[in-house]
PDB file of N, CA and C in Angstrom:
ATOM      1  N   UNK A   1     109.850 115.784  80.630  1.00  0.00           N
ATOM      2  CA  UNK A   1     109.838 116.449  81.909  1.00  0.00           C
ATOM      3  C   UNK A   1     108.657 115.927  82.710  1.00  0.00           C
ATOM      4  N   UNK A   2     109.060 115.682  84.085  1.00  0.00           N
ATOM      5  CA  UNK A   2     108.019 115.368  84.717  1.00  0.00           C
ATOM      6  C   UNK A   2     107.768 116.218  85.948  1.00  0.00           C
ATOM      7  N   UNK A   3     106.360 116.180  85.744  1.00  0.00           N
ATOM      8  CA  UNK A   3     105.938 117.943  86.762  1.00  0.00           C
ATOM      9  C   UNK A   3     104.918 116.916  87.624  1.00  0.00           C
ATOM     10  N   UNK A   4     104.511 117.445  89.134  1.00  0.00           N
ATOM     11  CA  UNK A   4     104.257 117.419  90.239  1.00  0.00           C
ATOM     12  C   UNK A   4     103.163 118.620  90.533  1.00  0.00           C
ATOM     13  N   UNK A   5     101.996 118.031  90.437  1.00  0.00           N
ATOM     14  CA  UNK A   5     101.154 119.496  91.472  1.00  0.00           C
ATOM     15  C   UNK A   5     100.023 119.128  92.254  1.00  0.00           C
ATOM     16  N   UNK A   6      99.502 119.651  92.899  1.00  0.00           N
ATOM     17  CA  UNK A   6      98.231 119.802  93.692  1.00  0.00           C
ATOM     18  C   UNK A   6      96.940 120.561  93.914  1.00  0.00           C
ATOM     19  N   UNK A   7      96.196 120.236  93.856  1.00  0.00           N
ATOM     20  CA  UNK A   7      95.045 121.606  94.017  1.00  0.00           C
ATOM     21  C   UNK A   7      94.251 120.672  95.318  1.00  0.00           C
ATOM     22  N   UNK A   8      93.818 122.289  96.100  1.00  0.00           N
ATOM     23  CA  UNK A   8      92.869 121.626  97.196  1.00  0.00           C
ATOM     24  C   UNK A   8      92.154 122.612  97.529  1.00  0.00           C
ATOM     25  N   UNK A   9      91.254 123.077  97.231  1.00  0.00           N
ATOM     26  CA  UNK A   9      90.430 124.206  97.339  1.00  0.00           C
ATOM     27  C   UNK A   9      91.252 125.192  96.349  1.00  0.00           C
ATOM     28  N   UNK A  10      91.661 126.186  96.679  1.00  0.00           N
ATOM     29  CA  UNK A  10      91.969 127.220  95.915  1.00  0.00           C
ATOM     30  C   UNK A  10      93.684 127.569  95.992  1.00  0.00           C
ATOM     31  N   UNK A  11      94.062 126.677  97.110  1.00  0.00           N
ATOM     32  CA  UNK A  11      95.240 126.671  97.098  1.00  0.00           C
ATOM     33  C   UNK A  11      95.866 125.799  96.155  1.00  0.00           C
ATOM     34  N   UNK A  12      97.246 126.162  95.492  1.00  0.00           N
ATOM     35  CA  UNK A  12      97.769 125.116  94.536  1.00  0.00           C
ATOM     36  C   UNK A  12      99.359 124.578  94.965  1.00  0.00           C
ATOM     37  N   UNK A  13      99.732 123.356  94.905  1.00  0.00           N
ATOM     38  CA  UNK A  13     100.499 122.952  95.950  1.00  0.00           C
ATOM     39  C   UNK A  13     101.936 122.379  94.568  1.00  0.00           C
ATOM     40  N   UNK A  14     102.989 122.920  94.289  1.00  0.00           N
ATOM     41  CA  UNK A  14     104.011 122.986  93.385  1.00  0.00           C
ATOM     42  C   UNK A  14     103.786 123.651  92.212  1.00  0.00           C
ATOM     43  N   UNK A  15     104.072 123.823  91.184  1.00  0.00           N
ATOM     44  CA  UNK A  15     104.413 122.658  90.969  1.00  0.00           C
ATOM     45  C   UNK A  15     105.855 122.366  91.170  1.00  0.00           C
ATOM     46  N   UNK A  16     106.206 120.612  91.351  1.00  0.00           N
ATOM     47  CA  UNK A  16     107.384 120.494  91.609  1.00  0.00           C
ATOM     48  C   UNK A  16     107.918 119.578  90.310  1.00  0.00           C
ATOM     49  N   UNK A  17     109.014 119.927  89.677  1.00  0.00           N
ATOM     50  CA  UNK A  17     110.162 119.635  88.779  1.00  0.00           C
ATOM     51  C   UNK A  17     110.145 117.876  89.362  1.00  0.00           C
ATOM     52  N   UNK A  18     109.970 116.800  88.824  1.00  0.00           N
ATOM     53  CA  UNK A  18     110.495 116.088  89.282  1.00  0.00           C
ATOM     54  C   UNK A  18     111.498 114.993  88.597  1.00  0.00           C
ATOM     55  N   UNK A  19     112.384 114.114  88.835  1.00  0.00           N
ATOM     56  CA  UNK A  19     113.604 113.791  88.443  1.00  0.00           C
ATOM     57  C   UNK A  19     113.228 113.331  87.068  1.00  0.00           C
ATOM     58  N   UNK A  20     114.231 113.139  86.031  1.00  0.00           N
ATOM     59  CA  UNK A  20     113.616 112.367  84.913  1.00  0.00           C
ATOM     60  C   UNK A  20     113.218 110.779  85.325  1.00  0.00           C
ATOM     61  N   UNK A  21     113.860 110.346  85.836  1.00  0.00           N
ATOM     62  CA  UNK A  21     113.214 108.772  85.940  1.00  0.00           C
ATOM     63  C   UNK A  21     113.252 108.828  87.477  1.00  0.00           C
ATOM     64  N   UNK A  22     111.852 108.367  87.439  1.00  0.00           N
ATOM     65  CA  UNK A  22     111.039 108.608  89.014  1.00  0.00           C
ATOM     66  C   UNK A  22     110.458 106.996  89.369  1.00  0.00           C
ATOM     67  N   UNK A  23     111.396 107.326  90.252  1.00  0.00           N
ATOM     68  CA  UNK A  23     110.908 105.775  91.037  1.00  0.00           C
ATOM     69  C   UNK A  23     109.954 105.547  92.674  1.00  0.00           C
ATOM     70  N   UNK A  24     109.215 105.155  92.997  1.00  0.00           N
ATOM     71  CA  UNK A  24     108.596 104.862  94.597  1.00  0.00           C
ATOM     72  C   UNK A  24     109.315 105.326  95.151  1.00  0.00           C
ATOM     73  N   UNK A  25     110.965 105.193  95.450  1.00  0.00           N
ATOM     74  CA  UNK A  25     111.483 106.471  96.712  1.00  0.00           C
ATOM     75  C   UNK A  25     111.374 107.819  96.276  1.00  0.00           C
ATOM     76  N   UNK A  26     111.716 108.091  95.135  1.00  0.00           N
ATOM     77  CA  UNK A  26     111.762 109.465  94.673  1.00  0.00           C
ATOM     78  C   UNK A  26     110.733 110.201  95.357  1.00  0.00           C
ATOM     79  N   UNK A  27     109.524 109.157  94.454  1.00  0.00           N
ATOM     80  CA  UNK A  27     108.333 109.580  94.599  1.00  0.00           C
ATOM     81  C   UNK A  27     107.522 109.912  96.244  1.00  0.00           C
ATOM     82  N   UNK A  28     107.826 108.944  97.131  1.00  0.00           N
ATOM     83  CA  UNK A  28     107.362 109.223  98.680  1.00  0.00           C
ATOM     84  C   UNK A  28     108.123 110.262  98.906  1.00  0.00           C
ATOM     85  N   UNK A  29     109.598 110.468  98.625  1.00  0.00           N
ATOM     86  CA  UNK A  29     110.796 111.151  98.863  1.00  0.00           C
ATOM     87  C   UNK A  29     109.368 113.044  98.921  1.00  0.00           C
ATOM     88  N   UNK A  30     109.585 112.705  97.538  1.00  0.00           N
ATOM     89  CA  UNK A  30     108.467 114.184  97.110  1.00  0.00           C
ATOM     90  C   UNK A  30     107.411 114.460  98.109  1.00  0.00           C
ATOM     91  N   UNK A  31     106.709 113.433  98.305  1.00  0.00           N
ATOM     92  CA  UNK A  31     105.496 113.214  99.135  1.00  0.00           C
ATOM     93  C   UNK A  31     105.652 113.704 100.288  1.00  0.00           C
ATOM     94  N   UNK A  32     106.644 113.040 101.055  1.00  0.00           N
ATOM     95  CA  UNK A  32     106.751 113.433 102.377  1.00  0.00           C
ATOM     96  C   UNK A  32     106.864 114.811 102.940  1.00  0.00           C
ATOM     97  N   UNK A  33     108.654 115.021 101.994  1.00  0.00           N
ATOM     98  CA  UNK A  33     108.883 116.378 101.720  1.00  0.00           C
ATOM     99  C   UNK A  33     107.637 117.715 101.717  1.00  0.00           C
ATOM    100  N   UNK A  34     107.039 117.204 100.401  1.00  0.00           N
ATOM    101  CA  UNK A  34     106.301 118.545 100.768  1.00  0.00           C
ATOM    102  C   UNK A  34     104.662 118.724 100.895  1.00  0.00           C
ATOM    103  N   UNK A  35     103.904 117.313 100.887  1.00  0.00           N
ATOM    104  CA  UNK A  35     102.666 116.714 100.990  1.00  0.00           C
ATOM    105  C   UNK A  35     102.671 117.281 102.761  1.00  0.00           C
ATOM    106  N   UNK A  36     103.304 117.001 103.101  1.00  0.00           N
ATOM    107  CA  UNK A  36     102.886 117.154 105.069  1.00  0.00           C
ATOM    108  C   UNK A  36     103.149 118.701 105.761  1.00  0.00           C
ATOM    109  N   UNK A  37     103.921 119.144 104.514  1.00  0.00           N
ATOM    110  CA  UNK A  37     104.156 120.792 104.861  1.00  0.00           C
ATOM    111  C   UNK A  37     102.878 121.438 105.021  1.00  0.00           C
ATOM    112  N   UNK A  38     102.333 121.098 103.492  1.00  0.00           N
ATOM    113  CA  UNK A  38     101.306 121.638 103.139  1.00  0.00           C
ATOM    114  C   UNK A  38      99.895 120.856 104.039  1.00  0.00           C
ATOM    115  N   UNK A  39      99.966 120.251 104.225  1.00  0.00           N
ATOM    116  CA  UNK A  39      98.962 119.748 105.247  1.00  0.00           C
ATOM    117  C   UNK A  39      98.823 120.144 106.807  1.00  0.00           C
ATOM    118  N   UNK A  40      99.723 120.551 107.001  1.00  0.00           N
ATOM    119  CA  UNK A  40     100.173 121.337 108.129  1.00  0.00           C
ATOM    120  C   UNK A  40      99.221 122.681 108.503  1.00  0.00           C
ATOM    121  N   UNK A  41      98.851 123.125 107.258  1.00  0.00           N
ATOM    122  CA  UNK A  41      98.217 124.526 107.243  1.00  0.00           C
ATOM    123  C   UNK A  41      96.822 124.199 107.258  1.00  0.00           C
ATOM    124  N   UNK A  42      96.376 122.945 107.147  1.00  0.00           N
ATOM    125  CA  UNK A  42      95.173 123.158 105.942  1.00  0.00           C
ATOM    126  C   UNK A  42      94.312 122.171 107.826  1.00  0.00           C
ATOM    127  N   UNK A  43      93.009 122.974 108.091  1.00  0.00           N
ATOM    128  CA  UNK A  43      92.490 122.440 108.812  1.00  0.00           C
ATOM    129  C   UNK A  43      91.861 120.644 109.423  1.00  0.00           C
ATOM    130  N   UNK A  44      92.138 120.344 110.317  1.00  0.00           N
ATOM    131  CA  UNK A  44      91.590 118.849 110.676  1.00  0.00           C
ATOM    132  C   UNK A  44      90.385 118.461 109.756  1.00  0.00           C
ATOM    133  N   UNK A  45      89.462 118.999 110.159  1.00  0.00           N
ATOM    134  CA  UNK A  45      87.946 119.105 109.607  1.00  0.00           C
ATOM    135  C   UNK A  45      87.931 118.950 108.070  1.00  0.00           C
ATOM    136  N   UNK A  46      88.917 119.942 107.655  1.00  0.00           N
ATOM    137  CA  UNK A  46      89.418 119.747 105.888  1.00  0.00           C
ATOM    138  C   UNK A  46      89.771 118.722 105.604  1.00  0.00           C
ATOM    139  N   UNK A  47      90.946 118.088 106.319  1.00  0.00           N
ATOM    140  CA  UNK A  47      91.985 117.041 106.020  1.00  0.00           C
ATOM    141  C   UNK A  47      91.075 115.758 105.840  1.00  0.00           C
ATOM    142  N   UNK A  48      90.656 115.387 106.366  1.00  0.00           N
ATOM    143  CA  UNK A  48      89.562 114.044 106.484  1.00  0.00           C
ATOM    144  C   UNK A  48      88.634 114.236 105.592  1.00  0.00           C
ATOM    145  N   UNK A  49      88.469 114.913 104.774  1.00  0.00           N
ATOM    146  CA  UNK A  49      87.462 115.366 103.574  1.00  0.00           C
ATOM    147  C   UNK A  49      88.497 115.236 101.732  1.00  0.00           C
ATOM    148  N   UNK A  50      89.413 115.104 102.336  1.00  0.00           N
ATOM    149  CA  UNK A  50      90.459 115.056 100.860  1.00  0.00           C
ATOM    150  C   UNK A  50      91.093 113.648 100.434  1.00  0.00           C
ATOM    151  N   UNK A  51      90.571 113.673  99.410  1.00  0.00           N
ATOM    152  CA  UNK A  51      90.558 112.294  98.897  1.00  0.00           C
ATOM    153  C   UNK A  51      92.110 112.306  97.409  1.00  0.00           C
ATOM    154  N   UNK A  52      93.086 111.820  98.119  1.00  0.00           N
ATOM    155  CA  UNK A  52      94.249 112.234  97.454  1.00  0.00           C
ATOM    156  C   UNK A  52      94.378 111.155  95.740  1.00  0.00           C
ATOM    157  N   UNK A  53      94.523 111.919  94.719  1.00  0.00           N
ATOM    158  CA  UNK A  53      94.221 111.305  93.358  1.00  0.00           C
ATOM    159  C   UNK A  53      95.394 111.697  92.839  1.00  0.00           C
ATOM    160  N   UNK A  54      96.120 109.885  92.371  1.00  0.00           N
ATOM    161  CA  UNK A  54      97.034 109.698  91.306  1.00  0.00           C
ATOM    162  C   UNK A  54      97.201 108.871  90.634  1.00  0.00           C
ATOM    163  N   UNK A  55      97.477 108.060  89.307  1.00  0.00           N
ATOM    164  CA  UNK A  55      97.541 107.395  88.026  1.00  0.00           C
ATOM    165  C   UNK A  55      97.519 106.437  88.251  1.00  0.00           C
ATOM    166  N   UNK A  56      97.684 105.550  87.649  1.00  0.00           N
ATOM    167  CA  UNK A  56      98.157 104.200  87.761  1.00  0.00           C
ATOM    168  C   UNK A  56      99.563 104.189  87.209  1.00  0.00           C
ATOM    169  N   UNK A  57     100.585 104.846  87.442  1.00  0.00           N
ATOM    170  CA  UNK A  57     102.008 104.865  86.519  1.00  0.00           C
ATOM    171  C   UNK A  57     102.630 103.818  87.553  1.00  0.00           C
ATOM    172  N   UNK A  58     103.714 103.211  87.492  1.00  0.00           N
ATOM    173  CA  UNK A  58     104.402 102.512  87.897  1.00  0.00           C
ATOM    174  C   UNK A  58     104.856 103.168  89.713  1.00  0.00           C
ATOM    175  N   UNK A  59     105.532 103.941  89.783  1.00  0.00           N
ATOM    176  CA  UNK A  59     106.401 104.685  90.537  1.00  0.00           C
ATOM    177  C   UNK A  59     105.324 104.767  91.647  1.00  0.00           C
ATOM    178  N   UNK A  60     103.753 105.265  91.287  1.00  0.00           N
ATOM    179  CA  UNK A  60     102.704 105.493  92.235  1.00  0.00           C
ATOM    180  C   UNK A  60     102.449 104.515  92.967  1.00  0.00           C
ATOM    181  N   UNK A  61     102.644 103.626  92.721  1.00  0.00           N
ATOM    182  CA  UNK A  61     102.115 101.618  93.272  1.00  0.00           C
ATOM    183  C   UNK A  61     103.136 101.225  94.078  1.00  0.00           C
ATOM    184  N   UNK A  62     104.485 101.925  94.126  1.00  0.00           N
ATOM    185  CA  UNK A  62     105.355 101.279  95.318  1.00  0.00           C
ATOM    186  C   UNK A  62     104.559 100.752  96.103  1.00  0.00           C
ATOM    187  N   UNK A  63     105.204  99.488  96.985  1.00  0.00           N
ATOM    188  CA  UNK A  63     104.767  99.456  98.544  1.00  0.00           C
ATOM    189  C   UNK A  63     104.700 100.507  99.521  1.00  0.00           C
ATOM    190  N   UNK A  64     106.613 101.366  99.480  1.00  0.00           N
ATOM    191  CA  UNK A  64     106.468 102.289 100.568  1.00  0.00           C
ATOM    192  C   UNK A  64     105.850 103.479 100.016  1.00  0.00           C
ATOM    193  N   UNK A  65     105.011 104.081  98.518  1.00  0.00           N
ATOM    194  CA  UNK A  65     103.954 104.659  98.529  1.00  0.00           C
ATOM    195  C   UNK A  65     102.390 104.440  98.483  1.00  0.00           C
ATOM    196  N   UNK A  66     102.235 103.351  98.780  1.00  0.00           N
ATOM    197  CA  UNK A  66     100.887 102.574  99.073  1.00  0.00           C
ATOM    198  C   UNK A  66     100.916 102.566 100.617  1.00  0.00           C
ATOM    199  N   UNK A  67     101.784 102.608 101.261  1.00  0.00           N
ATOM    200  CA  UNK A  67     101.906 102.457 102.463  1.00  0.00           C
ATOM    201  C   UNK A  67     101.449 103.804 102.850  1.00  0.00           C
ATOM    202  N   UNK A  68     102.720 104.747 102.308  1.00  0.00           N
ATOM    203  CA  UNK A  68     102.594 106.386 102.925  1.00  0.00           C
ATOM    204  C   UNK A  68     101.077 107.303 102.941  1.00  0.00           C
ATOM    205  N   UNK A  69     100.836 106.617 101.751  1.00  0.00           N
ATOM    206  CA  UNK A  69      99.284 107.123 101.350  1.00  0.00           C
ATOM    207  C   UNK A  69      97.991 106.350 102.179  1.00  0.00           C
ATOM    208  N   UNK A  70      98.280 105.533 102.686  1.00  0.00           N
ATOM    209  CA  UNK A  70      97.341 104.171 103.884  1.00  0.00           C
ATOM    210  C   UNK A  70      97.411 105.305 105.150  1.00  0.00           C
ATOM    211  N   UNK A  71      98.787 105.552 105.202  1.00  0.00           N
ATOM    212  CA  UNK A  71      98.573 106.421 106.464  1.00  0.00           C
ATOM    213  C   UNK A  71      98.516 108.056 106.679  1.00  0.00           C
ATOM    214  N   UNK A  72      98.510 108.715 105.502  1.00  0.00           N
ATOM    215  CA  UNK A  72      98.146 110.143 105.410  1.00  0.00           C
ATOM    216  C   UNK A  72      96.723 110.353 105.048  1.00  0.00           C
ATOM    217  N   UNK A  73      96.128 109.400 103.879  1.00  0.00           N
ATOM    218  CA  UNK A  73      94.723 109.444 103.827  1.00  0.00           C
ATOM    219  C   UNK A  73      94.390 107.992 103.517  1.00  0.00           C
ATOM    220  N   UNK A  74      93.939 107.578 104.535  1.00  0.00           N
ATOM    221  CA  UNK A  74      93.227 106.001 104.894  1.00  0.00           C
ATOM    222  C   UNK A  74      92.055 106.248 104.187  1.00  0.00           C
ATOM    223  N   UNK A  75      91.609 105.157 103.242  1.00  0.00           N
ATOM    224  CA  UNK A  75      90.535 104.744 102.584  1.00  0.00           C
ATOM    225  C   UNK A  75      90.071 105.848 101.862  1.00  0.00           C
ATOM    226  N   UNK A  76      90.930 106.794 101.891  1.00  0.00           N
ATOM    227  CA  UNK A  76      90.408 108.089 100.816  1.00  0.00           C
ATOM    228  C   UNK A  76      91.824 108.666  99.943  1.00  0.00           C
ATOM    229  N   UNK A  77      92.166 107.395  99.409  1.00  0.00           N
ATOM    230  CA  UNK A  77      93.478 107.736  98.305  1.00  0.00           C
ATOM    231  C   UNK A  77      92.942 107.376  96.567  1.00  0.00           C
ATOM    232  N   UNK A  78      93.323 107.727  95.463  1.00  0.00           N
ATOM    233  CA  UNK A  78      92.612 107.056  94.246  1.00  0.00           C
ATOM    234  C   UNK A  78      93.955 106.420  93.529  1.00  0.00           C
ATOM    235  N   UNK A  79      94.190 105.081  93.393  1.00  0.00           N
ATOM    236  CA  UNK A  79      95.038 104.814  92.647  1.00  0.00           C
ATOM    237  C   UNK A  79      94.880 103.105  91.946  1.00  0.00           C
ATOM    238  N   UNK A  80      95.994 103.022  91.578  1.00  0.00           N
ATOM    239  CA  UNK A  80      95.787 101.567  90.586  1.00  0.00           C
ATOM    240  C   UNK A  80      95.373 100.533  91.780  1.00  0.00           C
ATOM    241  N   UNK A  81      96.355 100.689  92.663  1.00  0.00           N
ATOM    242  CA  UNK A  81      95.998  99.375  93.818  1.00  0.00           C
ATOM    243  C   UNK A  81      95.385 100.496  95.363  1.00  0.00           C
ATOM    244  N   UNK A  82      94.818 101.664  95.176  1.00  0.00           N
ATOM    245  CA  UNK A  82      93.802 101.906  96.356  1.00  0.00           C
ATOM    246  C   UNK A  82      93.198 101.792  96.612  1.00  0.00           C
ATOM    247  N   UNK A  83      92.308 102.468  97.736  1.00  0.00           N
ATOM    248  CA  UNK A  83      90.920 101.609  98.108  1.00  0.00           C
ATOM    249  C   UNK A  83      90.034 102.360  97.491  1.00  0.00           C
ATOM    250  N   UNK A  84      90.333 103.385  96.263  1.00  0.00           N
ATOM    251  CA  UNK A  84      89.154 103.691  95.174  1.00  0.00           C
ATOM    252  C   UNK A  84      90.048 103.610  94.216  1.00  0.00           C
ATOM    253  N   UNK A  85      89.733 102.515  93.366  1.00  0.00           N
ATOM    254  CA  UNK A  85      90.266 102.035  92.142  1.00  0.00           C
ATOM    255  C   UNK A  85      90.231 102.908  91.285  1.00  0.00           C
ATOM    256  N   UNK A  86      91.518 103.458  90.399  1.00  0.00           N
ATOM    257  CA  UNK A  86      92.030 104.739  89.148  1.00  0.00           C
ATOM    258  C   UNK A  86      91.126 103.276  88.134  1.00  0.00           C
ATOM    259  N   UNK A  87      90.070 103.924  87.228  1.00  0.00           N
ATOM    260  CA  UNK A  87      89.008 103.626  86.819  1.00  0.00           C
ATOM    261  C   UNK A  87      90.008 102.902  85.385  1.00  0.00           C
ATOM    262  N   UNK A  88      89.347 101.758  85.237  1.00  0.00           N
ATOM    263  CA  UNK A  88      89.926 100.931  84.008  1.00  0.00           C
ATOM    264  C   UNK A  88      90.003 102.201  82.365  1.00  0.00           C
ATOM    265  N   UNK A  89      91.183 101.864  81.739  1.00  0.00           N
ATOM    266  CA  UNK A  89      91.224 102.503  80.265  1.00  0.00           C
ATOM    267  C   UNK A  89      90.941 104.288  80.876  1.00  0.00           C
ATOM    268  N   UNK A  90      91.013 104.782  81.644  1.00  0.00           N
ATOM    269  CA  UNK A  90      91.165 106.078  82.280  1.00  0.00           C
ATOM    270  C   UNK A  90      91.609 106.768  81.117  1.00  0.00           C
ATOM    271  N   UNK A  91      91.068 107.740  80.599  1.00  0.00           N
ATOM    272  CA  UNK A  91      91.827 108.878  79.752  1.00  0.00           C
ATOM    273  C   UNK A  91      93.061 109.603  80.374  1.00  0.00           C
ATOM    274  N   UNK A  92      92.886 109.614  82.182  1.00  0.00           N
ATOM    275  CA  UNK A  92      94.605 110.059  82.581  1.00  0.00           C
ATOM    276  C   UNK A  92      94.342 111.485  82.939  1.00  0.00           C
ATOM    277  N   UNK A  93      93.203 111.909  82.410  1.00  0.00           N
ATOM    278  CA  UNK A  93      93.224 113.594  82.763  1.00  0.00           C
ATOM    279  C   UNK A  93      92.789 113.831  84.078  1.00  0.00           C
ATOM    280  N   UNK A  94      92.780 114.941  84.466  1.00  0.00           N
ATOM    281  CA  UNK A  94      92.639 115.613  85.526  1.00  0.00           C
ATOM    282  C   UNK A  94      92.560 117.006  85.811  1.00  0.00           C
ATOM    283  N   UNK A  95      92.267 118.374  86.902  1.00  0.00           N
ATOM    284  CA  UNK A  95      92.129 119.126  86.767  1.00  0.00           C
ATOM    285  C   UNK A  95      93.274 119.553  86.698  1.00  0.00           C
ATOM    286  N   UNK A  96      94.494 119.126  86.567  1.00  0.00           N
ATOM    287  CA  UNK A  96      95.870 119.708  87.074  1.00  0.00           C
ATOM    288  C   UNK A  96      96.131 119.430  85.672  1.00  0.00           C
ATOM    289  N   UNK A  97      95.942 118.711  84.747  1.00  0.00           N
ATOM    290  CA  UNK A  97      96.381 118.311  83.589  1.00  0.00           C
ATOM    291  C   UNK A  97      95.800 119.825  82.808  1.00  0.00           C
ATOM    292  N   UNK A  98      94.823 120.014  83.041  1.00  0.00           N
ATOM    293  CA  UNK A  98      94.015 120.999  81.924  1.00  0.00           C
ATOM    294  C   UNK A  98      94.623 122.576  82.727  1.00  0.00           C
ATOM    295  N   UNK A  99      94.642 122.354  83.999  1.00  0.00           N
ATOM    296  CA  UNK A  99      95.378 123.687  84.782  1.00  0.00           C
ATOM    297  C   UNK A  99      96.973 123.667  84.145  1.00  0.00           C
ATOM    298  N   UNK A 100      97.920 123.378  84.244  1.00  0.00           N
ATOM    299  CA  UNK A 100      99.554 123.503  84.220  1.00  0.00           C
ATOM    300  C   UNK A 100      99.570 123.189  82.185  1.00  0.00           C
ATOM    301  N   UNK A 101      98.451 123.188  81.520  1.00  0.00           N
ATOM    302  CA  UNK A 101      99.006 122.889  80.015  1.00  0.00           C
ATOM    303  C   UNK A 101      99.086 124.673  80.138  1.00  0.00           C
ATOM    304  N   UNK A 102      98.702 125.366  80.911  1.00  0.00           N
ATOM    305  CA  UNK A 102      98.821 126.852  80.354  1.00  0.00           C
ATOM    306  C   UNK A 102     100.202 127.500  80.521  1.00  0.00           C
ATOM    307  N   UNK A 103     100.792 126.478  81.637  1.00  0.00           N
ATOM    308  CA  UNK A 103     101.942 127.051  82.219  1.00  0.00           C
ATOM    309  C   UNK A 103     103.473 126.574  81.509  1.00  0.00           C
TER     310      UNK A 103
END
């Protein structure tokens, strides 16, 4: 099973169910969908302060999600090919990893 979530302050953003085999459209598909909903709420001043963090898995590295992520958060995305490099031999964890093992 592959699960989808977010944290950004205290708000928590899915989690969302996502397909068994997840590919770059799926994946922006998700993004768009419900990444801009939720951004919608969350102040200017905030937004430019959030530095969006995901894996190095395959599906994350699309073009059209390297792209989507260039233009929702420019120079403040974390991934295999972003402009803050997902750190070599990475253990993979995260706060969402240690949050959703309860769920």
């Amino acid at each position: 099973m592959n699960v989808w979530s977010g944290i950004f302050g205290t708000e928590i953003l899915g989690p969302f169910i996502l397909p068994d085999i997840l590919t770059a459209a799926t994946y922006v598909e998700l993004l768009g969908d419900n990444l801009r909903e939720f951004l919608e709420e969350v102040p200017l001043y905030e937004k430019r302060k959030i530095i969006f963090q995901q894996d190095g898995t395959g599906p994350h590295n699309g073009r059209i999600v390297t792209n989507f992520l260039n233009r929702q958060f420019p120079g403040r995305w974390m991934g295999r090919y972003g402009p803050i490099r997902w750190p070599a031999r990475s253990p993979d964890l995260n706060p969402l990893d240690f949050f959703l093992w309860g769920h």
